[in-house]
PDB file of N, CA and C in Angstrom:
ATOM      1  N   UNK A   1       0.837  -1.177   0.000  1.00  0.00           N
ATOM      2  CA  UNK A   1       0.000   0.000   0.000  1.00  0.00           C
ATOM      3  C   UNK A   1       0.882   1.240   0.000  1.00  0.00           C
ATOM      4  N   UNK A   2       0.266   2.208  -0.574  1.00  0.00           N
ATOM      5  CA  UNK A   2       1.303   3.752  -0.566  1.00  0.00           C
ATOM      6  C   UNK A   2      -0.060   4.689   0.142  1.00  0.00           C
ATOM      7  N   UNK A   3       0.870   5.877   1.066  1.00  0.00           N
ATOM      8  CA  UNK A   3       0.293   6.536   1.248  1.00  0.00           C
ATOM      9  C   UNK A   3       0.119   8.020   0.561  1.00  0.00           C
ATOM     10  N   UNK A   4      -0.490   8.269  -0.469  1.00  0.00           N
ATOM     11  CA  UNK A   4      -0.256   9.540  -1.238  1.00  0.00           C
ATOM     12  C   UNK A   4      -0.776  11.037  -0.269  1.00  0.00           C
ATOM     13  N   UNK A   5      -0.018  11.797  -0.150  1.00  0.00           N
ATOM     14  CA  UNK A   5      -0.101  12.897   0.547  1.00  0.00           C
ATOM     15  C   UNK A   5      -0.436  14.248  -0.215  1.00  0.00           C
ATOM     16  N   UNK A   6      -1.440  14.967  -0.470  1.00  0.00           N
ATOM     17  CA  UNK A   6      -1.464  16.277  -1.130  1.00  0.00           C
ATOM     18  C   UNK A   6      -1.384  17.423  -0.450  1.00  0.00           C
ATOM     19  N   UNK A   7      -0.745  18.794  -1.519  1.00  0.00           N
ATOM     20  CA  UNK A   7      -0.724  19.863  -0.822  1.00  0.00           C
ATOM     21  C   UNK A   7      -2.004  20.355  -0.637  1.00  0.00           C
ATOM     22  N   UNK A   8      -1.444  21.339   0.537  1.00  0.00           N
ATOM     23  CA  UNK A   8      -3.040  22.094   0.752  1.00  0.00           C
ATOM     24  C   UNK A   8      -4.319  22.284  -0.365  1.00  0.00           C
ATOM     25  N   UNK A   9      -3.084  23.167  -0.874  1.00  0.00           N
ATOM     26  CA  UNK A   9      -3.694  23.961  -2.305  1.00  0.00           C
ATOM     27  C   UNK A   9      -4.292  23.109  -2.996  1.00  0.00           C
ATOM     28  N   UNK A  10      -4.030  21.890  -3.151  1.00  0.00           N
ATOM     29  CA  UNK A  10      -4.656  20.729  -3.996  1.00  0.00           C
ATOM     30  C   UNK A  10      -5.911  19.926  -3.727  1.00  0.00           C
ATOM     31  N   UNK A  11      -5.688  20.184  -1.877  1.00  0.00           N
ATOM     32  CA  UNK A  11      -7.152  19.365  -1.344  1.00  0.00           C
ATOM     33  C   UNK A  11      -8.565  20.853  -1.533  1.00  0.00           C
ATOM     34  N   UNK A  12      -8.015  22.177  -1.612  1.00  0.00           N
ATOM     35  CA  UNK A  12      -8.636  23.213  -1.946  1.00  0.00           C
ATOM     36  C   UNK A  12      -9.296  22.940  -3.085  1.00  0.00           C
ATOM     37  N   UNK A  13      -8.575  23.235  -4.464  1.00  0.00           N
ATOM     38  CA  UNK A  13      -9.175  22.904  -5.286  1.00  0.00           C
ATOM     39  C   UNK A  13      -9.795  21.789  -5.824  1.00  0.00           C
ATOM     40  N   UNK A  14      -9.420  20.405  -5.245  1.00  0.00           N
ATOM     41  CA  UNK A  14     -10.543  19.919  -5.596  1.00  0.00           C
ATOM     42  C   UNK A  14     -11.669  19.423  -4.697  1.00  0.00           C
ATOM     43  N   UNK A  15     -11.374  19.590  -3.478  1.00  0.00           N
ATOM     44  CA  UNK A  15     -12.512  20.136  -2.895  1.00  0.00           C
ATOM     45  C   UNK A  15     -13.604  18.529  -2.378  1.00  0.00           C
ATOM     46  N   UNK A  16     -15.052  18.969  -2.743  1.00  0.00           N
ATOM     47  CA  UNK A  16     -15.565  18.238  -2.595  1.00  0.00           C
ATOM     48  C   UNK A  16     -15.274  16.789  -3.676  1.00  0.00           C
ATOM     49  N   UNK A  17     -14.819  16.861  -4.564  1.00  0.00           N
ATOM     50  CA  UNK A  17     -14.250  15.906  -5.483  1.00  0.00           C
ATOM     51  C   UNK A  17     -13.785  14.518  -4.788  1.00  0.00           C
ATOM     52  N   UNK A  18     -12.173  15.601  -4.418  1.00  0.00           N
ATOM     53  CA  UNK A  18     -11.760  14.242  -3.384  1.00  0.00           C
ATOM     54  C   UNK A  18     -11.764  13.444  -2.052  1.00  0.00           C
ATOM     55  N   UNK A  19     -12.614  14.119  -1.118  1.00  0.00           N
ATOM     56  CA  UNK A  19     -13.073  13.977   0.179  1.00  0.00           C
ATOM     57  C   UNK A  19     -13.565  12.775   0.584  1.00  0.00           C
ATOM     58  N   UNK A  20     -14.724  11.731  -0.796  1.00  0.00           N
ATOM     59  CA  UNK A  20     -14.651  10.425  -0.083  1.00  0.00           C
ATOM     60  C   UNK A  20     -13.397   9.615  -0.360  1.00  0.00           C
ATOM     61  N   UNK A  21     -12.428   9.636  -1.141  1.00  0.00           N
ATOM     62  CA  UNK A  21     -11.614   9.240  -1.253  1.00  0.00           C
ATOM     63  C   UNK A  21     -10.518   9.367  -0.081  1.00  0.00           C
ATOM     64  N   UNK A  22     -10.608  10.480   0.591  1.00  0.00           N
ATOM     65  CA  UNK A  22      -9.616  10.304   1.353  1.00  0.00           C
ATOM     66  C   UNK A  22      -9.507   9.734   2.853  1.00  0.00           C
ATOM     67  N   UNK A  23      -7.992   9.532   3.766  1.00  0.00           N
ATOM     68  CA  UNK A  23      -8.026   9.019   4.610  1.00  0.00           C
ATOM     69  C   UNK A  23      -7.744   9.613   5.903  1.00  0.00           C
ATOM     70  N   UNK A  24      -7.828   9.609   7.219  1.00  0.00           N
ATOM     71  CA  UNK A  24      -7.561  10.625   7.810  1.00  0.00           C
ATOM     72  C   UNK A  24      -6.506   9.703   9.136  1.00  0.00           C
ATOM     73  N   UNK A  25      -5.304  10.124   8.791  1.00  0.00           N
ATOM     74  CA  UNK A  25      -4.322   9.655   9.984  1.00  0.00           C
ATOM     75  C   UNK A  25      -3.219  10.807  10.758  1.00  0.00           C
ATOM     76  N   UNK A  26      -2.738  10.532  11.563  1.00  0.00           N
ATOM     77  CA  UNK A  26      -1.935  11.477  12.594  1.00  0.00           C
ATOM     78  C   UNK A  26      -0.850  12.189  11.636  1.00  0.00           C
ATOM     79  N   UNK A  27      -0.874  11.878  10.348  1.00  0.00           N
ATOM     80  CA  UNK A  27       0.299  12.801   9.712  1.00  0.00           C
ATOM     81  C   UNK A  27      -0.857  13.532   8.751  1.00  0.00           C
ATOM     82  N   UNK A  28      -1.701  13.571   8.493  1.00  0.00           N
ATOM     83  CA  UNK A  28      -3.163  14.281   7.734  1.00  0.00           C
ATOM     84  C   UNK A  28      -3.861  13.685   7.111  1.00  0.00           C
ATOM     85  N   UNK A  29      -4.467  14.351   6.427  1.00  0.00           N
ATOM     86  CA  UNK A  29      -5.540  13.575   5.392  1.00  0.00           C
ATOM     87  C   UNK A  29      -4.376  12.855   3.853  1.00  0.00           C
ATOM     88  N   UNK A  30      -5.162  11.528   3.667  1.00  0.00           N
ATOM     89  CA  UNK A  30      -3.993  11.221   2.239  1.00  0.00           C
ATOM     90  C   UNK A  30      -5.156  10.237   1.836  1.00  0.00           C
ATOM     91  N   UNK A  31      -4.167   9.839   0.592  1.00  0.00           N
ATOM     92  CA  UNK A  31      -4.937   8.656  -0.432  1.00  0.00           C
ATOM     93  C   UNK A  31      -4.119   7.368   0.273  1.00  0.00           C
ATOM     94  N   UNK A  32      -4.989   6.550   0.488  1.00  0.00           N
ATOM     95  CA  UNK A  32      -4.162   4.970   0.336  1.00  0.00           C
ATOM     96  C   UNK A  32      -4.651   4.832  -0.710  1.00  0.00           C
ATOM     97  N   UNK A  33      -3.675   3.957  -1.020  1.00  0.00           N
ATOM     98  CA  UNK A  33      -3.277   3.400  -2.907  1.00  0.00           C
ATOM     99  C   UNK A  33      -3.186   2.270  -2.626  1.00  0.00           C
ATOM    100  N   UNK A  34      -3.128   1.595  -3.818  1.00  0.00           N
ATOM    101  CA  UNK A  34      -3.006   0.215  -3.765  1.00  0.00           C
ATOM    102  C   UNK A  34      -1.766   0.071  -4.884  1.00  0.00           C
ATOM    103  N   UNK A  35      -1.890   0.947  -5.812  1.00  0.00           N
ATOM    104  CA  UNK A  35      -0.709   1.365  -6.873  1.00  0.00           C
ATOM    105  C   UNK A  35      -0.719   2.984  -7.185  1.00  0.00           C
ATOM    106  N   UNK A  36       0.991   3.174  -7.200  1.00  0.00           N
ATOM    107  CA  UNK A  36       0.998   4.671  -7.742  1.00  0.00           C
ATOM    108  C   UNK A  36       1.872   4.638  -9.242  1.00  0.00           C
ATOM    109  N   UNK A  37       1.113   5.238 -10.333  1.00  0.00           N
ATOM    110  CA  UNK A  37       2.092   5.798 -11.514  1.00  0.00           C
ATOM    111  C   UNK A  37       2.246   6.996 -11.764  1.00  0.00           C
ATOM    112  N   UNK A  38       3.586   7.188 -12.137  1.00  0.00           N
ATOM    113  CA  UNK A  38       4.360   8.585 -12.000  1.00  0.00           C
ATOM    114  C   UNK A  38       4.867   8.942 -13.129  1.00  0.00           C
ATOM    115  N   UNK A  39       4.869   8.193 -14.393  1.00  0.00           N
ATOM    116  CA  UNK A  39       5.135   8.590 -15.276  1.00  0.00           C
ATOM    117  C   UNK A  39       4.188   9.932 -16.357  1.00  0.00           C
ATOM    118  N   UNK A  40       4.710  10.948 -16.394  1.00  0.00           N
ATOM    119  CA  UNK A  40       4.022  11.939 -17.198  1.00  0.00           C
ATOM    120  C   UNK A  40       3.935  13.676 -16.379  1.00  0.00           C
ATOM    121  N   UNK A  41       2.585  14.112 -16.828  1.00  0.00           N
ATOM    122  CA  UNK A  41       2.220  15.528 -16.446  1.00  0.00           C
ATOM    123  C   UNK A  41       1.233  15.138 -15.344  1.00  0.00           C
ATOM    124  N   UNK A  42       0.804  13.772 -15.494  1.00  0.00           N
ATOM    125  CA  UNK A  42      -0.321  13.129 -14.010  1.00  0.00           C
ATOM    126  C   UNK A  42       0.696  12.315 -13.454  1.00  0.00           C
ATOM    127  N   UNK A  43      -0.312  11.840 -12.345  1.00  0.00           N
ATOM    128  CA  UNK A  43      -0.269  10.933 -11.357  1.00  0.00           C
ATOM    129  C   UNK A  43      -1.491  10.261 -11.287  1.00  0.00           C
ATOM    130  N   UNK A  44      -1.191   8.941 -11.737  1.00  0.00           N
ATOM    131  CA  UNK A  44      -2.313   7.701 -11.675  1.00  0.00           C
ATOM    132  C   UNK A  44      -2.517   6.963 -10.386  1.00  0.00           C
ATOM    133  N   UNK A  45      -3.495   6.976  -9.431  1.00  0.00           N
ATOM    134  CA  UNK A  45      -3.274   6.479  -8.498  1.00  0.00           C
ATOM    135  C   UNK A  45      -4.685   5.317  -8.291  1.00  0.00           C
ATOM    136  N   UNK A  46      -4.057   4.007  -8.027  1.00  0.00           N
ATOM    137  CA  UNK A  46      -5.358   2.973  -8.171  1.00  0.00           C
ATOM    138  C   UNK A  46      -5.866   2.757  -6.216  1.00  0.00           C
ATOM    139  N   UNK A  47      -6.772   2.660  -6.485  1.00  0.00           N
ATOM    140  CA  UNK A  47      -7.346   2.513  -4.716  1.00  0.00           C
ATOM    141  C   UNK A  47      -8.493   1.034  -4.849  1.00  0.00           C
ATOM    142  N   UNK A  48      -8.735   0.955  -3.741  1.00  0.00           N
ATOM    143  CA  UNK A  48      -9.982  -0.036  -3.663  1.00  0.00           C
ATOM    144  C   UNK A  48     -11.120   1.000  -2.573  1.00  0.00           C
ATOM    145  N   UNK A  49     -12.472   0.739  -2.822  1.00  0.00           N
ATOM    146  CA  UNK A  49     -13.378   1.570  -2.972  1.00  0.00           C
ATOM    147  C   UNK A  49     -14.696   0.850  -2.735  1.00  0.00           C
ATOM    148  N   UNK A  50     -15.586   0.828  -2.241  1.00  0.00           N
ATOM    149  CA  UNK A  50     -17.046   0.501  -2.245  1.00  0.00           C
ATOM    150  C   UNK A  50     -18.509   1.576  -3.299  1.00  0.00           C
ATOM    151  N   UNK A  51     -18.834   0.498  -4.055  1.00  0.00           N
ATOM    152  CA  UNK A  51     -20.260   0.949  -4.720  1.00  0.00           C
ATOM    153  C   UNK A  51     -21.370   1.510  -3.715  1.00  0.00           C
ATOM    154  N   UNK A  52     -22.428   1.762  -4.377  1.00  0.00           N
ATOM    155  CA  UNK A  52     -23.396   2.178  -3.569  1.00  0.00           C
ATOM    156  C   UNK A  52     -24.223   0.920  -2.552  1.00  0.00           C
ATOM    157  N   UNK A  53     -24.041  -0.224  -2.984  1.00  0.00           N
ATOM    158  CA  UNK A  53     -24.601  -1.201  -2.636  1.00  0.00           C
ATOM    159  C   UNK A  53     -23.385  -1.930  -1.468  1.00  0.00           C
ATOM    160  N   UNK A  54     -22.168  -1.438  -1.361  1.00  0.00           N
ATOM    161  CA  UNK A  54     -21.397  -1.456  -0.476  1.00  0.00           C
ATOM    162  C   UNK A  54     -19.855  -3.061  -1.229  1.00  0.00           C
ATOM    163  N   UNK A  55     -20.390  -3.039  -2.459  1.00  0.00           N
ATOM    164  CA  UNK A  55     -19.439  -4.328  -3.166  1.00  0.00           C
ATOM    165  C   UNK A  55     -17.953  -3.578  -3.811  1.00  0.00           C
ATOM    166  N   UNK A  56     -17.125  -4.241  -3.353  1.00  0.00           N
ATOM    167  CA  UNK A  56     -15.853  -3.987  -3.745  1.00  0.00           C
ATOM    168  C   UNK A  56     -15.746  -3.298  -4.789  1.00  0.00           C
ATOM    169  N   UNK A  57     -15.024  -2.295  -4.994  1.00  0.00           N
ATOM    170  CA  UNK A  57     -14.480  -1.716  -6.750  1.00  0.00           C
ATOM    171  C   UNK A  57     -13.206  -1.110  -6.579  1.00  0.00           C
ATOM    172  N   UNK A  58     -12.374  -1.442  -7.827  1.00  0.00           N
ATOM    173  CA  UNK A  58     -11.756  -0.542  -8.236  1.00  0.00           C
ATOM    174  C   UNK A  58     -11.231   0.737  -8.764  1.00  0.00           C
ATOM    175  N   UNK A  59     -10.768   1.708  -8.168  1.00  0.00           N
ATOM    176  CA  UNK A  59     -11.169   3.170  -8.716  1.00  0.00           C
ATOM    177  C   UNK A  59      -9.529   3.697  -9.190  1.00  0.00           C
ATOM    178  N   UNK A  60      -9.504   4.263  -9.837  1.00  0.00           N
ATOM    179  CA  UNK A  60      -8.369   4.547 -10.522  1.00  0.00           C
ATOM    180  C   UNK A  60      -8.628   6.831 -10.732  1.00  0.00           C
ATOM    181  N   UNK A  61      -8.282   7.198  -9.752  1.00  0.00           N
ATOM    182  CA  UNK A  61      -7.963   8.891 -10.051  1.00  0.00           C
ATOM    183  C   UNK A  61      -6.613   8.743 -10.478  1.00  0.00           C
ATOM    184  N   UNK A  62      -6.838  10.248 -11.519  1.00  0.00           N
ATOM    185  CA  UNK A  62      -5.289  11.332 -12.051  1.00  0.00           C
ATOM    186  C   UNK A  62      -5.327  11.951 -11.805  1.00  0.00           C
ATOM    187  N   UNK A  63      -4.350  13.087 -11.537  1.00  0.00           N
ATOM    188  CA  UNK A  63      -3.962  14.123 -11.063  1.00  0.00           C
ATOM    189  C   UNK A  63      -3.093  14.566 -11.527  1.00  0.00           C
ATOM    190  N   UNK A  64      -2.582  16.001 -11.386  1.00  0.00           N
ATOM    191  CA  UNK A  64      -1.754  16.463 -11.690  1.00  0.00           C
ATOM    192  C   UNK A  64      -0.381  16.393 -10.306  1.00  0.00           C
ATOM    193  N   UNK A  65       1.011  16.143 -11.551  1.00  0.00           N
ATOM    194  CA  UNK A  65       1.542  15.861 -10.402  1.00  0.00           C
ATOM    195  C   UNK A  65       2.294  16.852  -9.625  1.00  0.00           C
ATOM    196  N   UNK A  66       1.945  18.188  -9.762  1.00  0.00           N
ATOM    197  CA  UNK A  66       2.371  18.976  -8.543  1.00  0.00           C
ATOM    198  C   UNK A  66       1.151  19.181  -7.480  1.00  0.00           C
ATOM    199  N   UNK A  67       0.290  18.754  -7.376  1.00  0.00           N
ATOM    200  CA  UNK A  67      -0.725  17.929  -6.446  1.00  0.00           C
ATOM    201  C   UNK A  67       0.049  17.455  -5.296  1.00  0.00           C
ATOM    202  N   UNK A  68       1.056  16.651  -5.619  1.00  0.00           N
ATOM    203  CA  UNK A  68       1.589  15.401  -4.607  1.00  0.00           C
ATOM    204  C   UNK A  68       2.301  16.100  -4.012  1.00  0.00           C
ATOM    205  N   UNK A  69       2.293  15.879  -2.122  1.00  0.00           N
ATOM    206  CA  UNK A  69       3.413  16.354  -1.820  1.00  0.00           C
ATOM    207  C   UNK A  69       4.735  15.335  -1.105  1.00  0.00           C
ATOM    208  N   UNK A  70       4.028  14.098  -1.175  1.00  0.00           N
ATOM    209  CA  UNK A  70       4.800  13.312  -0.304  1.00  0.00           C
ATOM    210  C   UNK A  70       4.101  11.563  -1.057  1.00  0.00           C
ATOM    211  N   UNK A  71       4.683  10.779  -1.024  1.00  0.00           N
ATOM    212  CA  UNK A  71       4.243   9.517  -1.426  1.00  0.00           C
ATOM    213  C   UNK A  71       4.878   8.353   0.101  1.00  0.00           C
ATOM    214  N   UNK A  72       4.582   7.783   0.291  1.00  0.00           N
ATOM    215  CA  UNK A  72       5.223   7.088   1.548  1.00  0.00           C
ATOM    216  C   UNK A  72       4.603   5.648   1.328  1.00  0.00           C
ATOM    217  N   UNK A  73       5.903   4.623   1.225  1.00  0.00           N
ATOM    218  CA  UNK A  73       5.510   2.829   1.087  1.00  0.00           C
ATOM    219  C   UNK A  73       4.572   2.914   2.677  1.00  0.00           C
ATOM    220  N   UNK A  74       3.423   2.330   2.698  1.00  0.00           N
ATOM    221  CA  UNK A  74       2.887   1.717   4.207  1.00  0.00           C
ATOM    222  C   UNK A  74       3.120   0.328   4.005  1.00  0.00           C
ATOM    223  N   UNK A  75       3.940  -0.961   4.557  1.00  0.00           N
ATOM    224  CA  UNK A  75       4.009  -2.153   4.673  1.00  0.00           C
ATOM    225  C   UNK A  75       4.434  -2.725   5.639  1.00  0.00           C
ATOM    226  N   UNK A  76       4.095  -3.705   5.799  1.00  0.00           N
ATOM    227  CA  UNK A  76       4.912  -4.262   7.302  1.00  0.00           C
ATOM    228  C   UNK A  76       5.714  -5.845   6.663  1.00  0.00           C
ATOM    229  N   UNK A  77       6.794  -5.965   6.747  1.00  0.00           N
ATOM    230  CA  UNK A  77       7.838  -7.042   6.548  1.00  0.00           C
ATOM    231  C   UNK A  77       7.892  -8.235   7.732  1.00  0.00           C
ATOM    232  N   UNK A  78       7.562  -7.432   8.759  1.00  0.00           N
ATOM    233  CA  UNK A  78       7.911  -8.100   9.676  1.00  0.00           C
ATOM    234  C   UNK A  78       9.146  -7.612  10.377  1.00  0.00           C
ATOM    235  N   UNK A  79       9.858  -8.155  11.425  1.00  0.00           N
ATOM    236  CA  UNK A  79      10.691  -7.738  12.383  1.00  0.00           C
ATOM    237  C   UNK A  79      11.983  -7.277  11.337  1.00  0.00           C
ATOM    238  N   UNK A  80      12.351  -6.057  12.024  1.00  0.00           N
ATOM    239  CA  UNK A  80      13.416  -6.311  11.214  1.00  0.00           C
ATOM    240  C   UNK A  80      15.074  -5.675  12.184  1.00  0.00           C
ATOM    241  N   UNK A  81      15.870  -6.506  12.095  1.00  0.00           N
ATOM    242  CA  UNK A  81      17.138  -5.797  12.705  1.00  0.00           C
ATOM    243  C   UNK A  81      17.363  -7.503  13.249  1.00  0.00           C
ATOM    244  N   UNK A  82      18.652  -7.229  14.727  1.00  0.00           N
ATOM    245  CA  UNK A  82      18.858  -7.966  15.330  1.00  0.00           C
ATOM    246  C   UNK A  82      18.150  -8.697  16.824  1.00  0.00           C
ATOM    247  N   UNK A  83      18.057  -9.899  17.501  1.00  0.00           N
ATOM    248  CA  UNK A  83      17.165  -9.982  18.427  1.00  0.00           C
ATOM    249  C   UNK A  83      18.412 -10.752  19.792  1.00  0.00           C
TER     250      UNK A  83
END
């Protein structure tokens, strides 16, 4: 999972747009992703999402990529170092 982070200015303008999409944790509001692409003038970002009837979907937003201000891997590996 990635955590996509936007600037202010970006959750401004789009506003009510992106609000169910987003997530709200102790470093701010962001996108969890499930995939991020970075190639271009956007940013493709794929999520998982519920219909109106509450059944799984796939949702895929673009953006522009001075939007982004931070991208961050969320995963857990397991322990890691010496014991």
């Amino acid at each position: 999972m990635v955590a996509v982070f936007l600037h202010e200015q970006a959750l401004e303008v789009l506003g009510a747009a992106i609000k169910p999409y987003l997530s709200d944790g102790p470093a701010g509001p962001h996108l969890l992703c499930r995939d991020v692409e970075t190639g271009g003038a956007l940013i493709e970002v794929s999520m998982e999402g519920r219909d109106k009837d509450g059944k799984p979907v796939e949702l895929e937003l673009m953006m522009p990529t001075g939007f982004i201000r931070l991208v961050v891997s969320v995963r857990s590996d397991g322990d890691f170092g010496f014991i």
